[in-house]
N, C-alpha and C. Protein backbone atom coordinates (compact mmCIF):
# COMPACT_ATOMS: atom_id res chain seq x y z
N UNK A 1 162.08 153.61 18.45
CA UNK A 1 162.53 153.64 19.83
C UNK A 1 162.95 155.06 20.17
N UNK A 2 162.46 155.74 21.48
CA UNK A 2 162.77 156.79 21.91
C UNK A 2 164.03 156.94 22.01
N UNK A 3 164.84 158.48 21.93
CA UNK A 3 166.41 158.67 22.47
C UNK A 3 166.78 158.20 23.56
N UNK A 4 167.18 158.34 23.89
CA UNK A 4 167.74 158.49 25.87
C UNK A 4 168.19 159.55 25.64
N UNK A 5 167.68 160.27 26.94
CA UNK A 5 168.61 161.55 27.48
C UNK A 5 169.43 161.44 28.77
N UNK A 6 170.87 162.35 28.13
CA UNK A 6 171.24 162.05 29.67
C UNK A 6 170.91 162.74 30.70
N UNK A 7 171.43 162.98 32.06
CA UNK A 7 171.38 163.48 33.31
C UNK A 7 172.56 164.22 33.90
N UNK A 8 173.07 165.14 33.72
CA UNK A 8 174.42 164.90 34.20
C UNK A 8 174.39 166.70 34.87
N UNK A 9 174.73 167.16 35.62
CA UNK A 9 174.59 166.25 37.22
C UNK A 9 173.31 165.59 37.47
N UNK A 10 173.41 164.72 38.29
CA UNK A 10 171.88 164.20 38.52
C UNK A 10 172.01 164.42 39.48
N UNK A 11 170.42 164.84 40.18
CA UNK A 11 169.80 165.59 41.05
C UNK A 11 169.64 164.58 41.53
N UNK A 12 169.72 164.97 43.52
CA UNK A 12 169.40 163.52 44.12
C UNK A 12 168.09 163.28 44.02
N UNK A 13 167.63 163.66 43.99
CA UNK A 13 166.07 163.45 44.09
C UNK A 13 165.82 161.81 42.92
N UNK A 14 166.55 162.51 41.66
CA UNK A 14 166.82 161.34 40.50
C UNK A 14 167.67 159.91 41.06
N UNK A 15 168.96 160.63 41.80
CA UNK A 15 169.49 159.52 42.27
C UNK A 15 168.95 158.45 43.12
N UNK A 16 168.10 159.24 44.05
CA UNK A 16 167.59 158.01 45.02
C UNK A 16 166.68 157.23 44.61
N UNK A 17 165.82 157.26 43.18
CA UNK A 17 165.18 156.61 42.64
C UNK A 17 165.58 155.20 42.25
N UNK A 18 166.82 155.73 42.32
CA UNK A 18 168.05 153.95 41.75
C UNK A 18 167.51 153.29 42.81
N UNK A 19 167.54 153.82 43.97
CA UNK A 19 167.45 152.83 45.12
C UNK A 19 167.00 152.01 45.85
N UNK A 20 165.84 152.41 45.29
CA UNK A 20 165.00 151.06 45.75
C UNK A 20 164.00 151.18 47.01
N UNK A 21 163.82 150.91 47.31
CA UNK A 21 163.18 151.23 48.70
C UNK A 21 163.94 150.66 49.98
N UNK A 22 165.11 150.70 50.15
CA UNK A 22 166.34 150.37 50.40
C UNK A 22 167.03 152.20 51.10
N UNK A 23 166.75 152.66 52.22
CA UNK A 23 166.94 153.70 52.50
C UNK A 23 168.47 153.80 52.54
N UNK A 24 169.49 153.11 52.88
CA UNK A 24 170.79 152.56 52.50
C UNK A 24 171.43 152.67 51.63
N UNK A 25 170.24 152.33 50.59
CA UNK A 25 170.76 152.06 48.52
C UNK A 25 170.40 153.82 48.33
N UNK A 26 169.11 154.03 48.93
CA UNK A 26 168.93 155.58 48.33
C UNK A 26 169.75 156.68 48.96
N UNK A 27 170.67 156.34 49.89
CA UNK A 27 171.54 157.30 50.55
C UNK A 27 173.02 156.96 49.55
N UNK A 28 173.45 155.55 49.52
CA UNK A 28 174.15 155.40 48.77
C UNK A 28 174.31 156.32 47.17
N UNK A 29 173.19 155.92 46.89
CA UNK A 29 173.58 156.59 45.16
C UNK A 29 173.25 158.10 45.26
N UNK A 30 172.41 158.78 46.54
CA UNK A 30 173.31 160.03 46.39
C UNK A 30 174.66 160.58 46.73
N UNK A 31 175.22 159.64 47.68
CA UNK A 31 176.51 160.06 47.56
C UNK A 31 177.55 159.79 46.92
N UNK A 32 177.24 158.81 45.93
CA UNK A 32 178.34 158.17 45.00
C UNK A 32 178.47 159.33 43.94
N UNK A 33 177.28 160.18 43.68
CA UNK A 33 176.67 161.32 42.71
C UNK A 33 177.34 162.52 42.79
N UNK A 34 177.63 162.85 44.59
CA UNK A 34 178.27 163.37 44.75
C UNK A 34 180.11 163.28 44.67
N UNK A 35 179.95 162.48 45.01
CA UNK A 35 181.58 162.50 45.10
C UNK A 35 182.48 161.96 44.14
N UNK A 36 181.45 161.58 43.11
CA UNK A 36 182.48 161.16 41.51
C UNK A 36 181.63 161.60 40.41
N UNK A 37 182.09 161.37 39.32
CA UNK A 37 180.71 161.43 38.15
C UNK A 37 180.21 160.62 37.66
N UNK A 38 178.52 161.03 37.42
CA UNK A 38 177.51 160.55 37.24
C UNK A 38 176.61 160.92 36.28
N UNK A 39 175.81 159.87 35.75
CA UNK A 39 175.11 160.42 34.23
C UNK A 39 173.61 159.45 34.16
N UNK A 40 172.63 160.32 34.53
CA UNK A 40 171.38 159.51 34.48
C UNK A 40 170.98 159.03 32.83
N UNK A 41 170.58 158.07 32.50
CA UNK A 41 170.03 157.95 30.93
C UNK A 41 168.04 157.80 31.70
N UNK A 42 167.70 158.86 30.71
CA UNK A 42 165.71 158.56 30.83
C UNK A 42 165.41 158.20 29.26
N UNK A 43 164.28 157.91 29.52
CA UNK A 43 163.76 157.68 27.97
C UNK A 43 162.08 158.40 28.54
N UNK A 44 162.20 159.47 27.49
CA UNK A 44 161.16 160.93 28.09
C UNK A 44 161.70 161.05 30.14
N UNK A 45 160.87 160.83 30.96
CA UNK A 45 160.82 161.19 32.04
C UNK A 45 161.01 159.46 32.85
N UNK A 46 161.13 158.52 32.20
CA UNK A 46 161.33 157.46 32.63
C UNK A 46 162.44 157.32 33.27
N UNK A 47 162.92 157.11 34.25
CA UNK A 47 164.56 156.79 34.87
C UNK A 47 164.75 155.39 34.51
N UNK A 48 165.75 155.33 33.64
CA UNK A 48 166.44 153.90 32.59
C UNK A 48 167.57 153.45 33.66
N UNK A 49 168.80 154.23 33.58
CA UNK A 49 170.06 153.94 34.47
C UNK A 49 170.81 154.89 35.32
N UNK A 50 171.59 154.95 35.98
CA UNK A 50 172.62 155.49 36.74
C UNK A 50 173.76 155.21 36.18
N UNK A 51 174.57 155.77 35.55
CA UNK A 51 176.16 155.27 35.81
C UNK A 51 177.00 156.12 36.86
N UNK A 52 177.82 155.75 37.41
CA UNK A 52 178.22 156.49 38.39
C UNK A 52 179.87 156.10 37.89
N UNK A 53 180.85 156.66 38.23
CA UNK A 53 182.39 156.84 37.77
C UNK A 53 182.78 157.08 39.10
N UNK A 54 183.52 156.47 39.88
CA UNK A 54 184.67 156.94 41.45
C UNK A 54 185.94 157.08 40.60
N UNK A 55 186.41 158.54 40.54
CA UNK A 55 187.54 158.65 40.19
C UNK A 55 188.72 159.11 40.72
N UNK A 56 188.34 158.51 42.23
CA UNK A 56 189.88 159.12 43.41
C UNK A 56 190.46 158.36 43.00
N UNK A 57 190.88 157.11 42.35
CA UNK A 57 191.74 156.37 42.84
C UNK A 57 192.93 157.01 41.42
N UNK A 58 194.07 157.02 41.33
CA UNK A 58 194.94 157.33 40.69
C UNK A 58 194.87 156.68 39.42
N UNK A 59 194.85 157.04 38.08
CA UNK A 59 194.75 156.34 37.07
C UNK A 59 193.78 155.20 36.68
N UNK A 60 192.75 154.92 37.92
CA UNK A 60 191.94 154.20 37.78
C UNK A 60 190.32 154.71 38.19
N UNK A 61 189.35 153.92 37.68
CA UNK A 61 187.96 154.53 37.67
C UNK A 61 187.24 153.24 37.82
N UNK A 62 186.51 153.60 38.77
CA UNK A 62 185.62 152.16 39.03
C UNK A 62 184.40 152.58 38.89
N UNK A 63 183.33 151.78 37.48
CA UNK A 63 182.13 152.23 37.03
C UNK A 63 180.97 151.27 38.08
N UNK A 64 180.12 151.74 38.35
CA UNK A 64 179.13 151.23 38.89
C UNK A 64 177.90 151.74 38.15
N UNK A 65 176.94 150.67 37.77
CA UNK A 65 175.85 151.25 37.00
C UNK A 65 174.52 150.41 38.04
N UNK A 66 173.68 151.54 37.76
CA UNK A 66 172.01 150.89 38.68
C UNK A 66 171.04 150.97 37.41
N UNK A 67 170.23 149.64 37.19
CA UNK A 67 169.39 149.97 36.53
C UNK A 67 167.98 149.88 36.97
N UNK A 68 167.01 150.33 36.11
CA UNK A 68 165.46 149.94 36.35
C UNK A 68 164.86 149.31 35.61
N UNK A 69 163.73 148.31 36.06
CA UNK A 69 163.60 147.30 35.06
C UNK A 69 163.14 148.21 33.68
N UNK A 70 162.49 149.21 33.17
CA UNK A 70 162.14 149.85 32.30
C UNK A 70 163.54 150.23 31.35
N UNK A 71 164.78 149.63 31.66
CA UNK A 71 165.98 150.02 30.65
C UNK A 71 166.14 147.98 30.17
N UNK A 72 165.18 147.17 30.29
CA UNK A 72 165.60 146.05 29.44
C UNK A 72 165.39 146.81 28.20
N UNK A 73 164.62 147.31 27.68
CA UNK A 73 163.91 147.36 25.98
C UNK A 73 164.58 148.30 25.93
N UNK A 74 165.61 149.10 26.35
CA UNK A 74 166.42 150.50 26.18
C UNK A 74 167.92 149.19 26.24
N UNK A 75 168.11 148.44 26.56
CA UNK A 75 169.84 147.67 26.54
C UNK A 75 170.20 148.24 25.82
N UNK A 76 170.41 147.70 24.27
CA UNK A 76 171.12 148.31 23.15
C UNK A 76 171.92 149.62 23.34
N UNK A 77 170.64 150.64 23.40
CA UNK A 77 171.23 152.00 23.27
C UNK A 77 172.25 152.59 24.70
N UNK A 78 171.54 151.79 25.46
CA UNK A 78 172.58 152.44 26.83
C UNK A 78 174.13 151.03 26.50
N UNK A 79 173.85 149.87 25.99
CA UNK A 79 175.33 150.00 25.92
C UNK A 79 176.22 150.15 24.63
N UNK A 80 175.48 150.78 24.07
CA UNK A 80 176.37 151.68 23.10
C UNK A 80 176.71 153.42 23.53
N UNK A 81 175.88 153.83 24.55
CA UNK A 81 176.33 154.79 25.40
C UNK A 81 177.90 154.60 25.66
N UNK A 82 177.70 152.93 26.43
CA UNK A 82 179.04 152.90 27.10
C UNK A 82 180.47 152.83 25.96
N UNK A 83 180.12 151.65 24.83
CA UNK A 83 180.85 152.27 23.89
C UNK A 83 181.69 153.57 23.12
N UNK A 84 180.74 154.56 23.16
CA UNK A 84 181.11 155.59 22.68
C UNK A 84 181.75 156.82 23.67
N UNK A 85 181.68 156.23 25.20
CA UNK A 85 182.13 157.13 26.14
C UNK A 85 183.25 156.39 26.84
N UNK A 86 183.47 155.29 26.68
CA UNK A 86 184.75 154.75 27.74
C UNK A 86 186.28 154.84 26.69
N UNK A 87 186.00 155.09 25.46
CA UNK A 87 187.12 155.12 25.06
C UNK A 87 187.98 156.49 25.39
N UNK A 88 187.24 157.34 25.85
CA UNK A 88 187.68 158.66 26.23
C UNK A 88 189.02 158.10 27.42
N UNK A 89 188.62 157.39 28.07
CA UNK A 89 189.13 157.30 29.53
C UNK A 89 190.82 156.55 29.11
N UNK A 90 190.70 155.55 27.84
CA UNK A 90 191.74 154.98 27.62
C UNK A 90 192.68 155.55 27.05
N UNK A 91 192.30 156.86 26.03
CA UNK A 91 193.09 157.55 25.98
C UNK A 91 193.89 158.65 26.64
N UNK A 92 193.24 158.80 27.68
CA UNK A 92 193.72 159.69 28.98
C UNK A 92 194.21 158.77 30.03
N UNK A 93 194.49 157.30 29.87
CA UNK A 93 195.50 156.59 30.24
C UNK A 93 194.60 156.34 31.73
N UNK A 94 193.77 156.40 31.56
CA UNK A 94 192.98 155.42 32.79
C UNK A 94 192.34 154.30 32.48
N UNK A 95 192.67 153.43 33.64
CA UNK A 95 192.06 152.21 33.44
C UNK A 95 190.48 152.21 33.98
N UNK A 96 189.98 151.70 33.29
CA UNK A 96 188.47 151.69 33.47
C UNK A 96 187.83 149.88 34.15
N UNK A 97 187.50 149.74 35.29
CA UNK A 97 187.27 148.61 36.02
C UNK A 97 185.74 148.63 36.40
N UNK A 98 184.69 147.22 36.31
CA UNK A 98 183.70 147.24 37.30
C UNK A 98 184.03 145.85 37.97
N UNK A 99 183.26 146.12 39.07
CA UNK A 99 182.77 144.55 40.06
C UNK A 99 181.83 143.62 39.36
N UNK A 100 181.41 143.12 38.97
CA UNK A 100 180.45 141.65 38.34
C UNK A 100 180.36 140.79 39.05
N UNK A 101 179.79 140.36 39.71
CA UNK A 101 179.46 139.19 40.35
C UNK A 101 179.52 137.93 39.54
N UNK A 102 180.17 136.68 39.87
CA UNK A 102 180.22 135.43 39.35
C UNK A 102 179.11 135.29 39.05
N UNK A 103 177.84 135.33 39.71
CA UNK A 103 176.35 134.54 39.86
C UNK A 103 176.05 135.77 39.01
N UNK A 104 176.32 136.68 38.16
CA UNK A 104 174.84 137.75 37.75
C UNK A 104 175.70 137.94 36.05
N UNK A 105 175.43 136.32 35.42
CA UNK A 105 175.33 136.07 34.13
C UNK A 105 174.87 137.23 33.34
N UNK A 106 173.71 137.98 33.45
CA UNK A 106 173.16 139.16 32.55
C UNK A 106 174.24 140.32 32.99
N UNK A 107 174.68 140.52 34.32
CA UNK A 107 175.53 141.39 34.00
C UNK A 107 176.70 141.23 33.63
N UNK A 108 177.30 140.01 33.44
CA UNK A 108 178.65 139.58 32.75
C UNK A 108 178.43 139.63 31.38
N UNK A 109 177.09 139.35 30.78
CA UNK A 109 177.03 139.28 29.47
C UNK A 109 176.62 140.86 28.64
N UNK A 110 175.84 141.72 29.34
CA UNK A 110 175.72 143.34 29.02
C UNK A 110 177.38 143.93 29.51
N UNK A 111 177.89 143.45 30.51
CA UNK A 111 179.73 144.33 30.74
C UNK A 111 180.48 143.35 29.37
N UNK A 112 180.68 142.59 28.74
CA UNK A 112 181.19 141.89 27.52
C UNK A 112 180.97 142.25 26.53
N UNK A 113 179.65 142.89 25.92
CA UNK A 113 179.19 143.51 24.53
C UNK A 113 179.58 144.71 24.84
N UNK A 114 179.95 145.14 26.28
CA UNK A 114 180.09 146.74 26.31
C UNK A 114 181.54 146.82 26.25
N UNK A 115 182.31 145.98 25.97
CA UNK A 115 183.90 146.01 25.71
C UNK A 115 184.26 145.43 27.10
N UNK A 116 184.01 144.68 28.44
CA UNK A 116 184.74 144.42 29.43
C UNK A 116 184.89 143.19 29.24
N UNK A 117 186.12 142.73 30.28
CA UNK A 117 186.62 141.66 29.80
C UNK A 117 186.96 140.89 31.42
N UNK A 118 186.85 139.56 32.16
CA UNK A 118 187.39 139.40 33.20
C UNK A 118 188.63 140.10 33.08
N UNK A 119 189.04 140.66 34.63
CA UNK A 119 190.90 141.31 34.54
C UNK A 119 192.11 139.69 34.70
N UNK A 120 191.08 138.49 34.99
CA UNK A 120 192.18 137.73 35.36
C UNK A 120 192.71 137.59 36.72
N UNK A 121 192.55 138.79 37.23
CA UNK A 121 192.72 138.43 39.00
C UNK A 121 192.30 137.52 39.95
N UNK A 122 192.77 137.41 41.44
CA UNK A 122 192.27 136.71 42.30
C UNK A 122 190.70 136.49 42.13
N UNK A 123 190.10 138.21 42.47
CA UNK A 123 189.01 138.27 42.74
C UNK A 123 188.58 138.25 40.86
N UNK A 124 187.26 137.20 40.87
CA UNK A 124 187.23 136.75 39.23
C UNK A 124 186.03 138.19 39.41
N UNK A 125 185.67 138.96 40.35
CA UNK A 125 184.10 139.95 40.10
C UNK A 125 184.50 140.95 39.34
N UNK A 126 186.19 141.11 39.22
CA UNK A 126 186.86 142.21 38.91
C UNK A 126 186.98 142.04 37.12
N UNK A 127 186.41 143.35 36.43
CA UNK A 127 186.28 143.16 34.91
C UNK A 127 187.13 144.38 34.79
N UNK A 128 187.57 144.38 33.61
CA UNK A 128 188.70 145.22 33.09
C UNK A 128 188.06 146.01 31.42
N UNK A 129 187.98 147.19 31.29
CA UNK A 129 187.32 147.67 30.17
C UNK A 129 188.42 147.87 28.75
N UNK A 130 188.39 146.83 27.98
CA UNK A 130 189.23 146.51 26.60
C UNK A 130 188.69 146.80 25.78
N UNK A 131 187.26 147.53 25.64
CA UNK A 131 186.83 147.83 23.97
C UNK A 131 186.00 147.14 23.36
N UNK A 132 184.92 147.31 22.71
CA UNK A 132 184.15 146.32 22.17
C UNK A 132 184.75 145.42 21.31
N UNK A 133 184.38 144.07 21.77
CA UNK A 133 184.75 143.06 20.82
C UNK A 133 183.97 142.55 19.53
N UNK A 134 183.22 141.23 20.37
CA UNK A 134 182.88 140.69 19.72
C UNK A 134 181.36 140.28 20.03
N UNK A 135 180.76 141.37 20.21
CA UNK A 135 179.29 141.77 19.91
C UNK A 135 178.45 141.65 19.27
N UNK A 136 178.59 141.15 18.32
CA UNK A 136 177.91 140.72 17.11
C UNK A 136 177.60 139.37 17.21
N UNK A 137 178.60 138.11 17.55
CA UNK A 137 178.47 137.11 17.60
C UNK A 137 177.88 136.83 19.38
N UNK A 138 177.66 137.54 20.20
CA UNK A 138 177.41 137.42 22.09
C UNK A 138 175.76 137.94 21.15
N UNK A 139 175.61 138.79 20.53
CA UNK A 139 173.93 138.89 19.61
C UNK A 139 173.23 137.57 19.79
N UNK A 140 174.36 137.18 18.51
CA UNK A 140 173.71 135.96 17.18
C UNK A 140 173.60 134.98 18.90
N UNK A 141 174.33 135.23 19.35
CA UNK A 141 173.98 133.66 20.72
C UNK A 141 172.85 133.96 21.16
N UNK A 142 172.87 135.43 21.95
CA UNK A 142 171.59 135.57 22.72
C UNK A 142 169.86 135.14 22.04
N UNK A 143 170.20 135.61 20.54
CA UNK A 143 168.82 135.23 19.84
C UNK A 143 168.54 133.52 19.65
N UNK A 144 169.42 133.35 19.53
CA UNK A 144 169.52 131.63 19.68
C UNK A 144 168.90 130.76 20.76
N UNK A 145 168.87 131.39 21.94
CA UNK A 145 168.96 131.32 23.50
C UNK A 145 167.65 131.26 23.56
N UNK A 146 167.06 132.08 22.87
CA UNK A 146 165.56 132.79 23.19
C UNK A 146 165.02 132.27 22.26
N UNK A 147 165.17 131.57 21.10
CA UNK A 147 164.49 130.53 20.11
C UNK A 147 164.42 131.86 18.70
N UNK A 148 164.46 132.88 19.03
CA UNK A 148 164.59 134.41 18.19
C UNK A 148 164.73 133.38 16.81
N UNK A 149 164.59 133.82 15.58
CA UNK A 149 165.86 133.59 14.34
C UNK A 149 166.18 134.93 13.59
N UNK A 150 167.46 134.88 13.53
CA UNK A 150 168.26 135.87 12.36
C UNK A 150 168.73 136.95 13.66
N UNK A 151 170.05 137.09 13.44
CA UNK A 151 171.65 137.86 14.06
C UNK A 151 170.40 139.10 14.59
N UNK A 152 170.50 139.47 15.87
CA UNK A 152 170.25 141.30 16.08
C UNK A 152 171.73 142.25 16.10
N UNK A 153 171.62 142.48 15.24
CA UNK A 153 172.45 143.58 15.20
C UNK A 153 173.09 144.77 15.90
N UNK A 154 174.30 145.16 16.61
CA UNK A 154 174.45 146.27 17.67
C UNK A 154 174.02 147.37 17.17
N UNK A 155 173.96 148.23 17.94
CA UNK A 155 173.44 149.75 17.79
C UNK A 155 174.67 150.15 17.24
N UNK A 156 174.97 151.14 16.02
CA UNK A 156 175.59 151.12 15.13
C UNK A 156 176.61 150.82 13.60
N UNK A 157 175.59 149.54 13.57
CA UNK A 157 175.49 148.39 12.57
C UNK A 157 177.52 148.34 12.55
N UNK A 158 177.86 147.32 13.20
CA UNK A 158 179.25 146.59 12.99
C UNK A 158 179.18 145.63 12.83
């Protein structure tokens, strides 16, 4: 499997690619690019994801990620990206938050292997970033799911 490379700054030109054909979505993610930080992952020249970081708010950071269908067979490695980069934030005493939608199961289940956790609040879309858990066994389910046999393993064998 190819690396991922990142993007960082990403060029709008890259950004509006998130968007879709959605002139709205492609104005959107250049200005989210601009006004917080942002980190494209490619695999060669392929555009995989967007993560984008809003970090006005005081002690807190709200992640928003866009993907393209060409980052399913890249999952793994982009969320062990997120692994190895959100712990930065906890030790600099920010809380790290995304939105999840009730209805978008794949993204509740990729924000869970990536360490998020519901926050428990009113609003249930609201996830709270605690650290990778228990990833190994959210694996062994998914292969189960899919008729797969034998555990897949996370990207950095834990």
């Amino acid at each position: 499997m190819e690396r991922l490379k990142r993007v960082t700054p990403v060029p709008p030109s890259l950004a509006m690619s998130f968007g879709g054909a959605s002139s709205l979505y492609r104005r959107a993610m250049v200005h989210q690019c601009r006004i917080g930080q942002a980190v494209a992952f490619l695999a060669g020249d392929e555009p995989l994801a967007l993560a984008m970081l809003d970090t006005r708010r005081n002690r807190r950071a709200e992640l928003a990620i866009r993907f393209r269908p060409a980052a399913r067979q890249h999952m793994r490695a982009l969320i062990r990206e997120a692994q190895l980069t959100l712990p930065a934030f906890v030790q600099a005493r920010i809380l790290v938050f995304a939105r999840i939608s009730p209805r978008n199961l794949r993204g509740q289940r990729m924000a869970r292997i990536a360490g998020f956790r519901p926050g428990g609040f009113s609003d249930p879309a609201i996830w709270l970033w605690k650290g990778p858990g228990h990833e190994r066994n959210l694996w062994r389910r998914g292969c189960e799911a899919t008729g797969r046999t034998g555990a897949a393993r996370p990207a950095g064998g834990e």
